[in-house]
C-alpha atoms as a PDB file:
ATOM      1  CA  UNK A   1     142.685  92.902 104.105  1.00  0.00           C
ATOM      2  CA  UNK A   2     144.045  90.601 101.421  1.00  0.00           C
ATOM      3  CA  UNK A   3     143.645  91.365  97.724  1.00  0.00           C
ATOM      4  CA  UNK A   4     141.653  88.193  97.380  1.00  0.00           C
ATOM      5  CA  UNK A   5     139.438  88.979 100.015  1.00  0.00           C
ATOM      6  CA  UNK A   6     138.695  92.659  98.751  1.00  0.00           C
ATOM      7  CA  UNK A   7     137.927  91.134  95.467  1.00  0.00           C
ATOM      8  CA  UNK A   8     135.525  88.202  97.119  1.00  0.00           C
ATOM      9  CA  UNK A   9     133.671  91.070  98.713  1.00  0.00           C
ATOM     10  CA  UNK A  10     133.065  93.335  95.346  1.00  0.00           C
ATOM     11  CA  UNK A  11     131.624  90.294  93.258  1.00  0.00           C
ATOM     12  CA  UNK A  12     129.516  89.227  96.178  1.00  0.00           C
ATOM     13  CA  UNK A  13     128.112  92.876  96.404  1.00  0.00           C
ATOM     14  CA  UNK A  14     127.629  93.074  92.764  1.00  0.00           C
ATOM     15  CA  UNK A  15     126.556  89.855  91.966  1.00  0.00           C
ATOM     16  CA  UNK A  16     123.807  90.160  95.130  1.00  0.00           C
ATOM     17  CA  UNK A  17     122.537  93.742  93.939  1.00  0.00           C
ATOM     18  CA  UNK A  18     123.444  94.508  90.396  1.00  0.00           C
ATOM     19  CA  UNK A  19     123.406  90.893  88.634  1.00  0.00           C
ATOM     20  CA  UNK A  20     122.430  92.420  84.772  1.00  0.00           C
ATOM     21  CA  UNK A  21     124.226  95.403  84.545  1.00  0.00           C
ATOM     22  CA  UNK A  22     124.034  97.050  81.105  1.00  0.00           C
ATOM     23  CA  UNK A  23     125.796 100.113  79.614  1.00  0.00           C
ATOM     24  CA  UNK A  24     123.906 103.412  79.608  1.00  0.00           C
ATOM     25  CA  UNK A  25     124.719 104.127  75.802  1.00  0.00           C
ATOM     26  CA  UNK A  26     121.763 102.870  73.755  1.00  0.00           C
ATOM     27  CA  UNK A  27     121.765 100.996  70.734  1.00  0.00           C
ATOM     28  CA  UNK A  28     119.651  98.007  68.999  1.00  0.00           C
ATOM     29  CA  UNK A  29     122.770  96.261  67.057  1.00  0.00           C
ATOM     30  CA  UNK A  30     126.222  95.911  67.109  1.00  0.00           C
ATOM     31  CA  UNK A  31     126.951  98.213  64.508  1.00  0.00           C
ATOM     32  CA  UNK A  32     124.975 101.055  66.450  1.00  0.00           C
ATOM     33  CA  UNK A  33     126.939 100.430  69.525  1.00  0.00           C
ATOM     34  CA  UNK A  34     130.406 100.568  68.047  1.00  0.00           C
ATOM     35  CA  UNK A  35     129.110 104.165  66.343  1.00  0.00           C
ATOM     36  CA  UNK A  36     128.467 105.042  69.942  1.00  0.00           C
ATOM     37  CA  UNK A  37     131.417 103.910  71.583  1.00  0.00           C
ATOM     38  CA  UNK A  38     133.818 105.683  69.194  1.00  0.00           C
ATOM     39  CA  UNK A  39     131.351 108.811  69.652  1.00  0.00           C
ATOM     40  CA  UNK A  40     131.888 108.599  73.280  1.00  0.00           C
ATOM     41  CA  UNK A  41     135.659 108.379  73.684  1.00  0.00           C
ATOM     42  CA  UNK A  42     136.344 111.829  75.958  1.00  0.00           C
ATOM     43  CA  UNK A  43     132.578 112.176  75.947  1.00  0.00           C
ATOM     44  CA  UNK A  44     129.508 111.656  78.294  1.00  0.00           C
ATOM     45  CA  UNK A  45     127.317 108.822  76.901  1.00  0.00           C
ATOM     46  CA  UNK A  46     124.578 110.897  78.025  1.00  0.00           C
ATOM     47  CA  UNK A  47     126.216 113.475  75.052  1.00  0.00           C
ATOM     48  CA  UNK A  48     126.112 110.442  72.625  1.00  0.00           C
ATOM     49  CA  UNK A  49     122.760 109.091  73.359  1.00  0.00           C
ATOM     50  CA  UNK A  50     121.392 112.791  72.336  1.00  0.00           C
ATOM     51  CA  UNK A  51     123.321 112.643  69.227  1.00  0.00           C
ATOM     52  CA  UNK A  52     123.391 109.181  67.580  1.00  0.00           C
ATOM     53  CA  UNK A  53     119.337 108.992  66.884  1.00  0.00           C
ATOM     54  CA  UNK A  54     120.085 111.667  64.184  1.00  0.00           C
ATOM     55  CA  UNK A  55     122.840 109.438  63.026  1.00  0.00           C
ATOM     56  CA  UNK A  56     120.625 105.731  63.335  1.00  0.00           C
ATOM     57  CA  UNK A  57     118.323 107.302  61.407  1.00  0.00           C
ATOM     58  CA  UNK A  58     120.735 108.895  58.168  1.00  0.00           C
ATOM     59  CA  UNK A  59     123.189 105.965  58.405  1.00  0.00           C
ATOM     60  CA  UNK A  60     121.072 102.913  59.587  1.00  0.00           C
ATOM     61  CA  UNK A  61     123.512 100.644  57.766  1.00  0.00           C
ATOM     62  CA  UNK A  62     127.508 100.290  57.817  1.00  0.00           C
ATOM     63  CA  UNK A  63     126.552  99.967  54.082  1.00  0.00           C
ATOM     64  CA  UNK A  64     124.642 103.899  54.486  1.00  0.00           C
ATOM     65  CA  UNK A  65     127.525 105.120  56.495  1.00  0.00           C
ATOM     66  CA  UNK A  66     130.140 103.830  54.423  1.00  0.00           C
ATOM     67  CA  UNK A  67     128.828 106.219  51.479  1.00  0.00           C
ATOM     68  CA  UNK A  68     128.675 109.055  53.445  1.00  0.00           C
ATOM     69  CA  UNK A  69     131.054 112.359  53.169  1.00  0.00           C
ATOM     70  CA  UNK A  70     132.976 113.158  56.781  1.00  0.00           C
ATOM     71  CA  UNK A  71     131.213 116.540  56.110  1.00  0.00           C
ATOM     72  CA  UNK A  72     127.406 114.905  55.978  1.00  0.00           C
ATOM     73  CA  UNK A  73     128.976 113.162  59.610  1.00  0.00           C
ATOM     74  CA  UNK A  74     130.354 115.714  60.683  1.00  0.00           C
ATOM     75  CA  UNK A  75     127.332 118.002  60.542  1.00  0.00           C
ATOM     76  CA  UNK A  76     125.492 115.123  62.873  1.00  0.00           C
ATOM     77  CA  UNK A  77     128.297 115.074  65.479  1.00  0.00           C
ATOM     78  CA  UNK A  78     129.415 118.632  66.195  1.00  0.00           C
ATOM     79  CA  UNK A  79     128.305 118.740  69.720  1.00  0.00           C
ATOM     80  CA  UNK A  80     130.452 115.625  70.200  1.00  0.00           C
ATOM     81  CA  UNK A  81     134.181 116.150  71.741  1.00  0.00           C
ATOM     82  CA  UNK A  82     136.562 115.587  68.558  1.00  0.00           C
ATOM     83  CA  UNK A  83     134.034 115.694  65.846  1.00  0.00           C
ATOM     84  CA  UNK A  84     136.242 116.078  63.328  1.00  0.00           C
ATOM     85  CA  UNK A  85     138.449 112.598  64.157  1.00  0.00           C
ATOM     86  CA  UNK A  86     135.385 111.019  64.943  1.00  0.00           C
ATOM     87  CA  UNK A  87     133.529 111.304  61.849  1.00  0.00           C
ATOM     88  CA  UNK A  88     136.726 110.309  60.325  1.00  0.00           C
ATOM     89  CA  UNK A  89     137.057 107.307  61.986  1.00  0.00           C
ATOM     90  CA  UNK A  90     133.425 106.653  61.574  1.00  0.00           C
ATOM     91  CA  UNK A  91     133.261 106.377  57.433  1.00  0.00           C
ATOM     92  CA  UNK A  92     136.583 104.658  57.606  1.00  0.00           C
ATOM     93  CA  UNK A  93     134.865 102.017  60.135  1.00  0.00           C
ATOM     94  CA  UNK A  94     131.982 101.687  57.474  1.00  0.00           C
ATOM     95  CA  UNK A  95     134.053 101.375  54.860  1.00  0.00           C
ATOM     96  CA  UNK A  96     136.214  98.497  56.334  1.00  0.00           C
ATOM     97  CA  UNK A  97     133.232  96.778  58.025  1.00  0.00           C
ATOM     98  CA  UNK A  98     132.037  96.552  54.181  1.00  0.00           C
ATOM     99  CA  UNK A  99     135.234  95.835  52.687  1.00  0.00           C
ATOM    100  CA  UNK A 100     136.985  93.331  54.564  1.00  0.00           C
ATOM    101  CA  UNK A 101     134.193  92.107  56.871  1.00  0.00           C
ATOM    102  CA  UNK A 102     131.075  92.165  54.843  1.00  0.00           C
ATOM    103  CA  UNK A 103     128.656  94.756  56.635  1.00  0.00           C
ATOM    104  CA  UNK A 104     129.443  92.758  59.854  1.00  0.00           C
ATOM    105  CA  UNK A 105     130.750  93.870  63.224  1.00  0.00           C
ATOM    106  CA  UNK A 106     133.973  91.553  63.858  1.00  0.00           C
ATOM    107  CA  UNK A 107     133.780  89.801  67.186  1.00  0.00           C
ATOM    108  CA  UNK A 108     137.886  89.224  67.290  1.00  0.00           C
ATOM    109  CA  UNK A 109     139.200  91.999  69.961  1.00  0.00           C
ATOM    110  CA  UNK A 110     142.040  91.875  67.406  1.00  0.00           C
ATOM    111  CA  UNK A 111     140.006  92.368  63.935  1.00  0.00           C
ATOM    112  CA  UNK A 112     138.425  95.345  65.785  1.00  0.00           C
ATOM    113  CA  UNK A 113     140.879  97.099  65.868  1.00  0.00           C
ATOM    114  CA  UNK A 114     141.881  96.936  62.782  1.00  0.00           C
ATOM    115  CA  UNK A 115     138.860  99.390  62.638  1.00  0.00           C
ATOM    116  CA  UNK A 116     139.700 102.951  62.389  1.00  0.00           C
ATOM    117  CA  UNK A 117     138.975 104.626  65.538  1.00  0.00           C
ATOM    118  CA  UNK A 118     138.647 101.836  67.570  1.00  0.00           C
ATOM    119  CA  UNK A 119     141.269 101.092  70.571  1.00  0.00           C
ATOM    120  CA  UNK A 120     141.644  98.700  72.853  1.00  0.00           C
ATOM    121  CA  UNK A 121     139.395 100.176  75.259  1.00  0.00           C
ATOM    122  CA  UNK A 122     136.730 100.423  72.333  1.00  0.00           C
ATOM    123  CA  UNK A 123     137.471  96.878  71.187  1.00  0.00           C
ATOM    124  CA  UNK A 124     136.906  95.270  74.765  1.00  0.00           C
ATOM    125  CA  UNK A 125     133.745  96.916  75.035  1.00  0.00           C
ATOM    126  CA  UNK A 126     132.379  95.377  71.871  1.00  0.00           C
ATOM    127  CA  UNK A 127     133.699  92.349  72.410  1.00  0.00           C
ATOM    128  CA  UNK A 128     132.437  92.576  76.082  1.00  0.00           C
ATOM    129  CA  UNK A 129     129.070  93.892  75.785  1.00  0.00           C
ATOM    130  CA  UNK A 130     127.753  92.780  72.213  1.00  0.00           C
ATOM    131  CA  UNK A 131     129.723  88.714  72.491  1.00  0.00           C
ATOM    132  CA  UNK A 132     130.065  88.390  76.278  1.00  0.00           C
ATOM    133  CA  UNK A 133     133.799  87.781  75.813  1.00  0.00           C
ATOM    134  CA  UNK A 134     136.172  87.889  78.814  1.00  0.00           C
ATOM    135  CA  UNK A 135     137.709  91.138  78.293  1.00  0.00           C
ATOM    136  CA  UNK A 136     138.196  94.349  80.441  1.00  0.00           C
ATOM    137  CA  UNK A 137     137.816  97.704  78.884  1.00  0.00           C
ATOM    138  CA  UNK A 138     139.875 100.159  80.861  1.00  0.00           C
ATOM    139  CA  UNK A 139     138.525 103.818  80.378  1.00  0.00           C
ATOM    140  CA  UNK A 140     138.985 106.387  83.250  1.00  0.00           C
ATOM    141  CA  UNK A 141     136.412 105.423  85.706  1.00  0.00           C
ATOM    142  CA  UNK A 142     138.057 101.663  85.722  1.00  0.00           C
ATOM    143  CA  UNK A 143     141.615 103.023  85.676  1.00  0.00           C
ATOM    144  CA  UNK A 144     140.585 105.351  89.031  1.00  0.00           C
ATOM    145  CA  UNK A 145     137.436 103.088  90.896  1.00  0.00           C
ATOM    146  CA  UNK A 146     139.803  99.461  90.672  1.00  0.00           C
ATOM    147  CA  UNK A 147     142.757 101.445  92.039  1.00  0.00           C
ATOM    148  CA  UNK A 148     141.360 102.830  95.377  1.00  0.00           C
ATOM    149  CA  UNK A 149     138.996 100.002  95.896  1.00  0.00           C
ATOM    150  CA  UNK A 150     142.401  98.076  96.244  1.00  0.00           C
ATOM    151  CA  UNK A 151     141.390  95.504  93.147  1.00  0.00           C
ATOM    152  CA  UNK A 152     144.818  96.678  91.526  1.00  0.00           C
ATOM    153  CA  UNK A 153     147.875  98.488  92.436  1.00  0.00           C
ATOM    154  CA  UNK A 154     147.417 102.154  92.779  1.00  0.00           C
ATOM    155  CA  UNK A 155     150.734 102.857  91.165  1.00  0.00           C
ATOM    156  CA  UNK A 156     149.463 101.318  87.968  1.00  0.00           C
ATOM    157  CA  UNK A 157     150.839 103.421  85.220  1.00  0.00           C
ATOM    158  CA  UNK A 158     148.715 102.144  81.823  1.00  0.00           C
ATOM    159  CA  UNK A 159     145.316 100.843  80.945  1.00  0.00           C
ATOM    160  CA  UNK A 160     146.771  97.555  80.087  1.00  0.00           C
ATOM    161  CA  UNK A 161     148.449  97.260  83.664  1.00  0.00           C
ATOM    162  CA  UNK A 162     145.172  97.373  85.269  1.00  0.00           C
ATOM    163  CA  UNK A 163     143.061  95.627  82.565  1.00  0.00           C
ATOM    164  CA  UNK A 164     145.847  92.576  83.216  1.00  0.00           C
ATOM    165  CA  UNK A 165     145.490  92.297  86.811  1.00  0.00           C
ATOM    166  CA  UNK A 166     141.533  92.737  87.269  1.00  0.00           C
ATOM    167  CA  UNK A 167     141.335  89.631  84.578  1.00  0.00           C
ATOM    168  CA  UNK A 168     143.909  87.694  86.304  1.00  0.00           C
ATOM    169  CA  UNK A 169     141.679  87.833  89.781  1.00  0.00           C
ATOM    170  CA  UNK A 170     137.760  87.902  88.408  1.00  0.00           C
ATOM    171  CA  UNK A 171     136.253  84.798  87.582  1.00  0.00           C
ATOM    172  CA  UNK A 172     135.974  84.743  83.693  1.00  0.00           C
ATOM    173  CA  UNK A 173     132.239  84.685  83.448  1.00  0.00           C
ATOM    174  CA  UNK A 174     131.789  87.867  85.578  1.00  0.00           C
ATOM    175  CA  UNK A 175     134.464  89.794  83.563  1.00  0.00           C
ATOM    176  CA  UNK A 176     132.123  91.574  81.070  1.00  0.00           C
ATOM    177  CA  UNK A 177     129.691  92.636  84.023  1.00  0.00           C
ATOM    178  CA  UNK A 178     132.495  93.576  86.007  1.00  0.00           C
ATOM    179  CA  UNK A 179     133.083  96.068  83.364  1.00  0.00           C
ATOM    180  CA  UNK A 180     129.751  97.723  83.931  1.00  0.00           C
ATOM    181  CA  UNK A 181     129.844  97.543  87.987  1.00  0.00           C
ATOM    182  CA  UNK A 182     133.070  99.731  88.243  1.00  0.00           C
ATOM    183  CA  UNK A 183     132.128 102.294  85.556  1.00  0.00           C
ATOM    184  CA  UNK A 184     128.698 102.904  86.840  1.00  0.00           C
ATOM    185  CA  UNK A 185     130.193 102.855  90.696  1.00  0.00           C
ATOM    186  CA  UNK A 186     132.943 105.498  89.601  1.00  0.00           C
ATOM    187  CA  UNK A 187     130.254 107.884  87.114  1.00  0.00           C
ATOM    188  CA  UNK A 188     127.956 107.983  90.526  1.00  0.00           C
ATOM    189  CA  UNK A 189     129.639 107.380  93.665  1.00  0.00           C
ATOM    190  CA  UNK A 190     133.201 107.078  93.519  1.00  0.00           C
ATOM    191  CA  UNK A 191     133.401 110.022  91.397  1.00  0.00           C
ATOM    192  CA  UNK A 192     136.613 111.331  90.641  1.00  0.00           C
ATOM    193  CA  UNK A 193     136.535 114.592  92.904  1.00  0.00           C
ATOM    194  CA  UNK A 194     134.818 114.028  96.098  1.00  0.00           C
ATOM    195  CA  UNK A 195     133.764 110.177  96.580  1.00  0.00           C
ATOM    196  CA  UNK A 196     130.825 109.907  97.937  1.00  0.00           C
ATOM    197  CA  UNK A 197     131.910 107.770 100.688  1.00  0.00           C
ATOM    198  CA  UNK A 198     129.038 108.116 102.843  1.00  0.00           C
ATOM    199  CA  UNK A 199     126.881 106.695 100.259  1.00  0.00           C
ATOM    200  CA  UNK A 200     129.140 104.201  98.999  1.00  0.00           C
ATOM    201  CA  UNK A 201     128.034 100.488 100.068  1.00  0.00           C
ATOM    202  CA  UNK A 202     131.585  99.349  99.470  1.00  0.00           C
ATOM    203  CA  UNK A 203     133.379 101.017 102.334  1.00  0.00           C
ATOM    204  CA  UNK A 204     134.061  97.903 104.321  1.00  0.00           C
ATOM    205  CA  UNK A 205     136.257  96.507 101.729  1.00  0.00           C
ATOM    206  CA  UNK A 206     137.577 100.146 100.231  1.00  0.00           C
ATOM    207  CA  UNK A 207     141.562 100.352 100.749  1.00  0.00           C
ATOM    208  CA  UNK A 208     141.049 104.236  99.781  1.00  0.00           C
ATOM    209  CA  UNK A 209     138.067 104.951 102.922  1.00  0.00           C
ATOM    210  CA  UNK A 210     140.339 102.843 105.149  1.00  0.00           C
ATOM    211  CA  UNK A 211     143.060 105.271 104.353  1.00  0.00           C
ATOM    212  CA  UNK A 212     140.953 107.949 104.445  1.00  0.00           C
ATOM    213  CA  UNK A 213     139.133 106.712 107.877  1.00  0.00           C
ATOM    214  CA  UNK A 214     143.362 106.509 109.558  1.00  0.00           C
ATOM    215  CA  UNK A 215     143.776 110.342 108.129  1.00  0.00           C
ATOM    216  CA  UNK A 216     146.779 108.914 105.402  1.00  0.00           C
ATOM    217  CA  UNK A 217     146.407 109.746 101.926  1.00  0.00           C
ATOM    218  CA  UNK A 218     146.313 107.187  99.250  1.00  0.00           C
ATOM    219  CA  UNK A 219     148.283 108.622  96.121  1.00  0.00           C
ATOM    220  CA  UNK A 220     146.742 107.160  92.728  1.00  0.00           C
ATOM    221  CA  UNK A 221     148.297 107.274  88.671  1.00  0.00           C
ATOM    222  CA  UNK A 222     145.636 109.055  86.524  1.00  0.00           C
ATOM    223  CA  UNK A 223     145.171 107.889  83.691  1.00  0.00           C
END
């Protein structure tokens, strides 16, 4: 099967029955959800959503946050992996928002990350899920799902190498929900030991079952 056709098939899918997909970290403004997604790097956003009420509800502001000791943050994100980076990066994030944005999340993949703490993974998200920009936020479940579907080499060494070729061959408008579909395919069927390929509803397509289904292996970069 072609790479176009493989890629015709997984919007179709998607599009038919998951047309609003949404992430699974929760938040009510854009300054919450960039406090969660540097909170989740490494971590379960099941982890974060436990720990960033506690957060919300000291720092409610990037104006409260930016005031704030790392100790005071720390003490509200010890469960978290990294808390000691983290709550780094989050007063430095405050600080800048305040200082050279004015309290407001920047919706520029480049001015975010400018950001302490914030990637180009973390960027993309933001800029995907809060501005509905074209942009593809790589994190592990992308990097592995995209590769054994057959939507990008499997030999892809980086983030960026993948993130490159998925935007080159999705329509730009179905980019930032693209971003959801293969993250919540890889965190609950195509899981990173033992796929669930007799759940999975993409097996017709799959380049990794139709491996699997002629007894070869497929080899795939981790990220």
């Amino acid at each position: 099967m072609r790479k176009k056709e493989r890629y015709e098939k997984f919007l179709e899918y998607f599009t038919k029955h998951s047309p609003e997909p949404e992430t699974e970290l929760i938040y009510s403004n854009p300054y919450e959800l960039l406090v969660a997604v540097i909170l989740s790097a490494q971590c379960t956003d099941k982890r974060v959503n436990m720990t960033t009420p506690s957060i919300f509800k000291q720092f409610p502001t990037p104006e409260h946050l930016s005031h704030a000791s790392e100790e005071e943050v720390f003490s509200l994100i010890k469960s978290i992996s990294f808390p000691n980076n983290k709550a780094k990066h989050l007063v430095g994030m405050a600080k800048m928002l305040m200082h050279d944005f004015k309290g407001e999340v920047p919706s520029d993949v480049n001015d975010l990350q400018k950001l302490p703490g914030v990637g180009r993974k973390t960027a993309n998200v933001i800029a995907s899920v809060i501005f509905n920009q074209p942009t593809m936020a790589v994190d592990t479940h992308v990097f592995r799902v995209s590769k054994r579907i057959g939507l990008v080499n499997a030999k892809a060494k980086t983030p960026l190498e993948v993130e490159k070729e998925l935007v080159k061959y999705i329509p730009k408008d179905l980019i930032h929900k693209s971003h959801h579909w293969i993250i919540l395919h890889g965190r609950y069927i195509c899981v990173a030991r033992n796929p669930k390929c007799n759940e999975c509803p993409l097996t017709s397509f799959c380049l990794y079952y139709e491996k699997l289904s002629k007894g070869q292996t497929m080899e795939i970069t981790k990220l």
